[in-house]
N, C-alpha and C. Protein backbone atom coordinates (compact mmCIF):
# COMPACT_ATOMS: atom_id res chain seq x y z
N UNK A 1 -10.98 -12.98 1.87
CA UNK A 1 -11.09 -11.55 1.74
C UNK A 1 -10.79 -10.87 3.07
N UNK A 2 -11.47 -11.32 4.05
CA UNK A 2 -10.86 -10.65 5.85
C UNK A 2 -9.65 -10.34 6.18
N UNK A 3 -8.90 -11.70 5.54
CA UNK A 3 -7.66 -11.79 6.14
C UNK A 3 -6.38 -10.92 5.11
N UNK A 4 -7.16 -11.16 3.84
CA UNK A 4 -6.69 -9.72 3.17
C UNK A 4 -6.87 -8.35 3.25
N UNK A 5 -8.20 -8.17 3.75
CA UNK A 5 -8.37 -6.39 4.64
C UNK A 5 -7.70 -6.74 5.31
N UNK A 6 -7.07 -7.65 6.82
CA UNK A 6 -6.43 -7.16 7.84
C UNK A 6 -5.10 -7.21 7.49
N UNK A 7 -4.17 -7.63 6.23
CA UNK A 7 -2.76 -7.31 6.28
C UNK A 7 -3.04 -5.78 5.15
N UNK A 8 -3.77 -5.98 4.64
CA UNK A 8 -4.09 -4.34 4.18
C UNK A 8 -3.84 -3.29 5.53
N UNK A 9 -4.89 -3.12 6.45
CA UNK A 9 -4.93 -2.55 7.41
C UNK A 9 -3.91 -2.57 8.15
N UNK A 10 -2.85 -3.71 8.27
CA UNK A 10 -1.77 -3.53 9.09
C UNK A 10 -0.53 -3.14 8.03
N UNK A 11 -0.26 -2.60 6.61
CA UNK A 11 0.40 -2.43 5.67
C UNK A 11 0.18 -0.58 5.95
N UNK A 12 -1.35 -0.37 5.98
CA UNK A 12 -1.48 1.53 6.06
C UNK A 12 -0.99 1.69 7.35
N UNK A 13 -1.50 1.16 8.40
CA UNK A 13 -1.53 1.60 10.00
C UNK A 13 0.43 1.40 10.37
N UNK A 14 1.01 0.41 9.44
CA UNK A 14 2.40 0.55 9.50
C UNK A 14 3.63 1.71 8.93
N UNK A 15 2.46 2.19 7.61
CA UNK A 15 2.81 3.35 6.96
C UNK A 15 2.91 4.42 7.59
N UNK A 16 1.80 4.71 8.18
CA UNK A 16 1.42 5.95 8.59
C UNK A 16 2.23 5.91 10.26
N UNK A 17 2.35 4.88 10.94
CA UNK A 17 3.21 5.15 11.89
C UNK A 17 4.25 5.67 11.17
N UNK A 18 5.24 5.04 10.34
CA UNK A 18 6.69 5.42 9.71
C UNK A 18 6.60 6.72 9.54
N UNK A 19 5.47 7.18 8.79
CA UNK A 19 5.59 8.47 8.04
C UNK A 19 5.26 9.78 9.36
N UNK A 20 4.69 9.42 10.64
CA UNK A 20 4.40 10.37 11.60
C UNK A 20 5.43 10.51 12.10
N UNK A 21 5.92 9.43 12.39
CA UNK A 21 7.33 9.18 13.42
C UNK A 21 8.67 10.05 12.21
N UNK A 22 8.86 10.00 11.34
CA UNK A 22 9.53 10.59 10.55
C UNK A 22 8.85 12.20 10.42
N UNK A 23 7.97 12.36 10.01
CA UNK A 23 7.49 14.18 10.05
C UNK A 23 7.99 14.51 11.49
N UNK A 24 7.46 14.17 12.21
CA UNK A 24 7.74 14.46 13.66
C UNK A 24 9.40 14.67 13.90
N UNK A 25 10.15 13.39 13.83
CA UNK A 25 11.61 13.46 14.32
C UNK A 25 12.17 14.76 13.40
N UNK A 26 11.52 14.77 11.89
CA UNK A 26 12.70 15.20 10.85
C UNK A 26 12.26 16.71 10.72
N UNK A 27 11.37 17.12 10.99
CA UNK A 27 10.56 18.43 11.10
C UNK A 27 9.73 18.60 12.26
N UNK A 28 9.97 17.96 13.37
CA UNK A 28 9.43 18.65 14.37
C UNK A 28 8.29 19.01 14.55
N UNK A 29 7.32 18.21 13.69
CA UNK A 29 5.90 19.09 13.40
C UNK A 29 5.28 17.89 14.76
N UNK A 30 4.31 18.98 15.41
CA UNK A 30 3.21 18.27 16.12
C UNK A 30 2.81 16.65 15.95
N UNK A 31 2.17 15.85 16.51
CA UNK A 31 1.71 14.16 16.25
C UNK A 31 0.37 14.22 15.27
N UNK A 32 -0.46 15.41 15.21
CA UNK A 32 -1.73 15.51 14.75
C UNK A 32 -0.85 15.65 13.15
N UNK A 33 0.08 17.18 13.68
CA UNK A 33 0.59 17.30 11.81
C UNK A 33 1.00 16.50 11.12
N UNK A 34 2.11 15.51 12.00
CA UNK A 34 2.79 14.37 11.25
C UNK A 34 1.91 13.47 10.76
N UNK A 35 0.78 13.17 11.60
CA UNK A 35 0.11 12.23 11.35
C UNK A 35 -1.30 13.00 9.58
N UNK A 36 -1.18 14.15 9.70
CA UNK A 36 -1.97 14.74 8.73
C UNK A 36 -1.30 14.71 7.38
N UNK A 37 -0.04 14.60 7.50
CA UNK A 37 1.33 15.25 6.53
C UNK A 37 1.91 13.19 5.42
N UNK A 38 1.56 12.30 6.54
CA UNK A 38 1.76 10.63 6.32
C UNK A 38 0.48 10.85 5.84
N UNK A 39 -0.90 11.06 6.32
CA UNK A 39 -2.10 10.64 5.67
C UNK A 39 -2.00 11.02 4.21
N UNK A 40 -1.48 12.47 3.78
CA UNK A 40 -1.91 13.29 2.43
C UNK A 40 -0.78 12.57 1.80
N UNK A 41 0.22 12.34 2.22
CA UNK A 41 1.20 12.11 0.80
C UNK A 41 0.88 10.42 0.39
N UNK A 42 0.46 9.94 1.54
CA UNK A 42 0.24 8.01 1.49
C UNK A 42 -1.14 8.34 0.07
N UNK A 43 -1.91 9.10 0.57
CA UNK A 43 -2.97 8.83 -0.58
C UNK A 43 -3.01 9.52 -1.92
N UNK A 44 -1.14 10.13 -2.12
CA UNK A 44 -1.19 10.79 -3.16
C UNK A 44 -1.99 12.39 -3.24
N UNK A 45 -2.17 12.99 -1.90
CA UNK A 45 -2.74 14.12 -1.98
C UNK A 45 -1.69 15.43 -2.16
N UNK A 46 -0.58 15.14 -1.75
CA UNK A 46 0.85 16.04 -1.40
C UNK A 46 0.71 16.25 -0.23
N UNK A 47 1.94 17.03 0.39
CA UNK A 47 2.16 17.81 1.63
C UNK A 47 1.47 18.46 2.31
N UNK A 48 1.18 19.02 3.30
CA UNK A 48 0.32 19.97 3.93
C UNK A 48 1.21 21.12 4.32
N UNK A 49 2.35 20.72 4.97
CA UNK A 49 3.07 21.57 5.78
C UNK A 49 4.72 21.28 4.51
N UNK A 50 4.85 22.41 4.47
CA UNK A 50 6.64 22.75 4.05
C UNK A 50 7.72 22.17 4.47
N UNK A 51 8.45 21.88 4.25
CA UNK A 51 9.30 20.83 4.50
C UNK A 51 10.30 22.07 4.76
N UNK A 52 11.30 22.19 5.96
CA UNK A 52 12.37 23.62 5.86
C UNK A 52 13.55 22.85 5.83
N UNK A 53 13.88 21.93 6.62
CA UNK A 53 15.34 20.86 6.47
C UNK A 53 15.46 20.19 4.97
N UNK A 54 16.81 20.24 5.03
CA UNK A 54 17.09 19.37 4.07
C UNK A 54 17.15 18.03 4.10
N UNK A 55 17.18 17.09 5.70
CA UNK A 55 17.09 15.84 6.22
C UNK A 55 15.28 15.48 6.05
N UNK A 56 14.47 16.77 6.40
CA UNK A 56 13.02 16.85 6.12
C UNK A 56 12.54 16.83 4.73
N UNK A 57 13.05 16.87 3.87
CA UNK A 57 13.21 17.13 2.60
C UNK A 57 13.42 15.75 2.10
N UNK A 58 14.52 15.25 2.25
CA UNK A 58 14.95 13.99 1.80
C UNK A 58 13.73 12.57 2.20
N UNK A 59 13.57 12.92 3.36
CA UNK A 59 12.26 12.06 4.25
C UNK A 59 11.25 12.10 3.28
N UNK A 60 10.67 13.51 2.98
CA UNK A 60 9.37 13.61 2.35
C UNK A 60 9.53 13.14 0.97
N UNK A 61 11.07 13.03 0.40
CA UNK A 61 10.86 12.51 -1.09
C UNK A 61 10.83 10.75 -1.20
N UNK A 62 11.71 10.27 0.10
CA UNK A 62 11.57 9.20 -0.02
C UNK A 62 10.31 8.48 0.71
N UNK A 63 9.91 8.81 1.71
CA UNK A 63 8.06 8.54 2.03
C UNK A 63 7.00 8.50 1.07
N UNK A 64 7.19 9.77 0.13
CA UNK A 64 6.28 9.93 -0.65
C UNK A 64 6.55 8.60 -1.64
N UNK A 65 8.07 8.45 -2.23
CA UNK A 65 8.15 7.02 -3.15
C UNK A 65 7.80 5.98 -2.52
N UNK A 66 8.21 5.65 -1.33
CA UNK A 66 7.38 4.69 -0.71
C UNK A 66 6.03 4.24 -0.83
N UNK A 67 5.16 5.26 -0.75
CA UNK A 67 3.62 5.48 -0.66
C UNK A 67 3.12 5.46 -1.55
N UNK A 68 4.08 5.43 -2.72
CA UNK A 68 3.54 4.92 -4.05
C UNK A 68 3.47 3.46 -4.58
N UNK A 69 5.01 2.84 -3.66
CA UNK A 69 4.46 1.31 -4.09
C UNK A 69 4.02 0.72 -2.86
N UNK A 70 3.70 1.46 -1.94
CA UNK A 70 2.50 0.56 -0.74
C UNK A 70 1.17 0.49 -1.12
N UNK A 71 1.18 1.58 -1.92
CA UNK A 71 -0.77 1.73 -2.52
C UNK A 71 -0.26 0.62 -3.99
N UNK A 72 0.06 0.28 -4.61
CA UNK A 72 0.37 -0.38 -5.27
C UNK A 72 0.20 -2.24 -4.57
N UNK A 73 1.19 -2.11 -3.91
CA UNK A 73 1.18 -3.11 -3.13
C UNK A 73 -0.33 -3.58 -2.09
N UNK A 74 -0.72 -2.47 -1.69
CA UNK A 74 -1.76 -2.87 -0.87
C UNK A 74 -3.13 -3.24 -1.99
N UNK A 75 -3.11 -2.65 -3.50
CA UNK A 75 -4.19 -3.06 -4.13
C UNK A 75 -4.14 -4.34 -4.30
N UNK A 76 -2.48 -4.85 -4.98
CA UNK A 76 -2.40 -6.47 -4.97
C UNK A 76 -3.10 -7.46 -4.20
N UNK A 77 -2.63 -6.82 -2.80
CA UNK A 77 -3.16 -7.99 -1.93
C UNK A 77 -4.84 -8.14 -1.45
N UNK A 78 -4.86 -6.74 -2.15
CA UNK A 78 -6.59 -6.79 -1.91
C UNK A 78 -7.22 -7.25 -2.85
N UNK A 79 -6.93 -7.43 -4.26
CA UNK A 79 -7.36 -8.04 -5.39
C UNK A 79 -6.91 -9.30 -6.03
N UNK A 80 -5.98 -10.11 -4.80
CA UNK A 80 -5.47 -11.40 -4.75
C UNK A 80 -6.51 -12.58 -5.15
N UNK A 81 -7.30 -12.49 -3.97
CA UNK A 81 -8.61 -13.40 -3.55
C UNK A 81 -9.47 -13.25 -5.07
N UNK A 82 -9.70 -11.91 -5.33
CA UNK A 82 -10.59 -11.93 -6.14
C UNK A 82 -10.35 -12.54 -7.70
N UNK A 83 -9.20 -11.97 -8.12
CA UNK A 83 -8.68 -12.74 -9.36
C UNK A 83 -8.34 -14.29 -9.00
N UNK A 84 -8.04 -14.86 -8.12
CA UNK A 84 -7.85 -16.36 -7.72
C UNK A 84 -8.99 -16.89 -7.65
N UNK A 85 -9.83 -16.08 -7.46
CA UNK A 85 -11.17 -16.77 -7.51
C UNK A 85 -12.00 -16.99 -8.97
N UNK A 86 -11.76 -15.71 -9.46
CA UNK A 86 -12.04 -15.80 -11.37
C UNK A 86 -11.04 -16.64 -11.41
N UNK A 87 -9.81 -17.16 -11.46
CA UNK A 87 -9.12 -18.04 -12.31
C UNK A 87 -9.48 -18.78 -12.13
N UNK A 88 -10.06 -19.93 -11.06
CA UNK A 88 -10.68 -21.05 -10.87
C UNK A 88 -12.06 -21.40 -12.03
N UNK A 89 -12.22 -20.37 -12.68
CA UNK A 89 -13.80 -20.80 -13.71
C UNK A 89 -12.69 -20.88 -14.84
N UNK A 90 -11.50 -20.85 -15.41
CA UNK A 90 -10.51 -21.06 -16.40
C UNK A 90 -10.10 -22.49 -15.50
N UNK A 91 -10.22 -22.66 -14.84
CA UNK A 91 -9.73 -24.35 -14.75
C UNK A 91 -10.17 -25.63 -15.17
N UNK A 92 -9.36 -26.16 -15.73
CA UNK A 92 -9.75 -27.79 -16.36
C UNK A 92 -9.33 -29.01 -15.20
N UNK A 93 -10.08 -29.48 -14.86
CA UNK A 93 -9.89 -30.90 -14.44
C UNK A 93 -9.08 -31.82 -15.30
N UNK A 94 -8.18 -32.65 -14.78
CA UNK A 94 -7.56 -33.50 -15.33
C UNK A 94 -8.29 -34.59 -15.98
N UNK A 95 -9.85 -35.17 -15.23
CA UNK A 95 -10.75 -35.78 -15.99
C UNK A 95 -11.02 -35.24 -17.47
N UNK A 96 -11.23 -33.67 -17.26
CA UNK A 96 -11.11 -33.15 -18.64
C UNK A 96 -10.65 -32.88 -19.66
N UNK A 97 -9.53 -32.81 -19.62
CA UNK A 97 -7.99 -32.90 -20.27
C UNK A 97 -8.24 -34.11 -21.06
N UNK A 98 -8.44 -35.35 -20.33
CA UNK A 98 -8.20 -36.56 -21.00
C UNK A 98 -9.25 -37.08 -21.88
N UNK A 99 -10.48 -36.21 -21.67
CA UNK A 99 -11.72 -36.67 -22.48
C UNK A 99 -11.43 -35.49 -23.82
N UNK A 100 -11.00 -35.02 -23.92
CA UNK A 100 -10.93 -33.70 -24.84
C UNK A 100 -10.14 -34.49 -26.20
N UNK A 101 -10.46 -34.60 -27.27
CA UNK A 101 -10.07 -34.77 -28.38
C UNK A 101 -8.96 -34.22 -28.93
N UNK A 102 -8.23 -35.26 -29.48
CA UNK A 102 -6.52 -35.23 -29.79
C UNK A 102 -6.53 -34.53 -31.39
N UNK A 103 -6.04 -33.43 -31.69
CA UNK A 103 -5.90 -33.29 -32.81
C UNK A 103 -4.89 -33.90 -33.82
């Protein structure tokens, strides 16, 4: 489970660089805004600030699709461990297999 929070944590903290560094270059907005503007759309909240470029525009539609299959992606890997761990009580031993009656 640790080592699945920490590629979680390095999956958002990689996001949200992309998405600051992009608000910033593509709209010029402040490091606090960019970084406010990657937080709201990563968690599905929307925009904060207006997008006026059309290069800013294009960024925010494709970030935002992004941020839809990273939260996607990041649930996987966080609910990896846990379903691998329920599948193990569905497991048969091969001892068991062979004692089990042949129809």
């Amino acid at each position: 489970m640790a080592r699945s929070f920490g590629v979680t944590i390095l999956i958002v903290a990689c996001s949200l660089a992309i998405g600051s560094a992009g608000y910033h270059h593509f709209e010029g907005l402040a490091g606090i805004d960019s970084l406010l503007n990657a937080s709201m759309i990563s968690t599905g909240m929307g925009p904060v600030n207006e997008m006026h470029s059309t290069v800013g525009q294009l960024f925010a539609t494709f970030y935002a699709l992004y941020s839809g299959i990273t939260f996607h992606s990041i649930m996987a890997v966080m609910l990896a461990p846990m379903i691998h761990r329920g599948l193990h009580k569905f497991h048969l031993d091969e001892d068991d297999t062979a004692a089990a009656p042949r129809p």
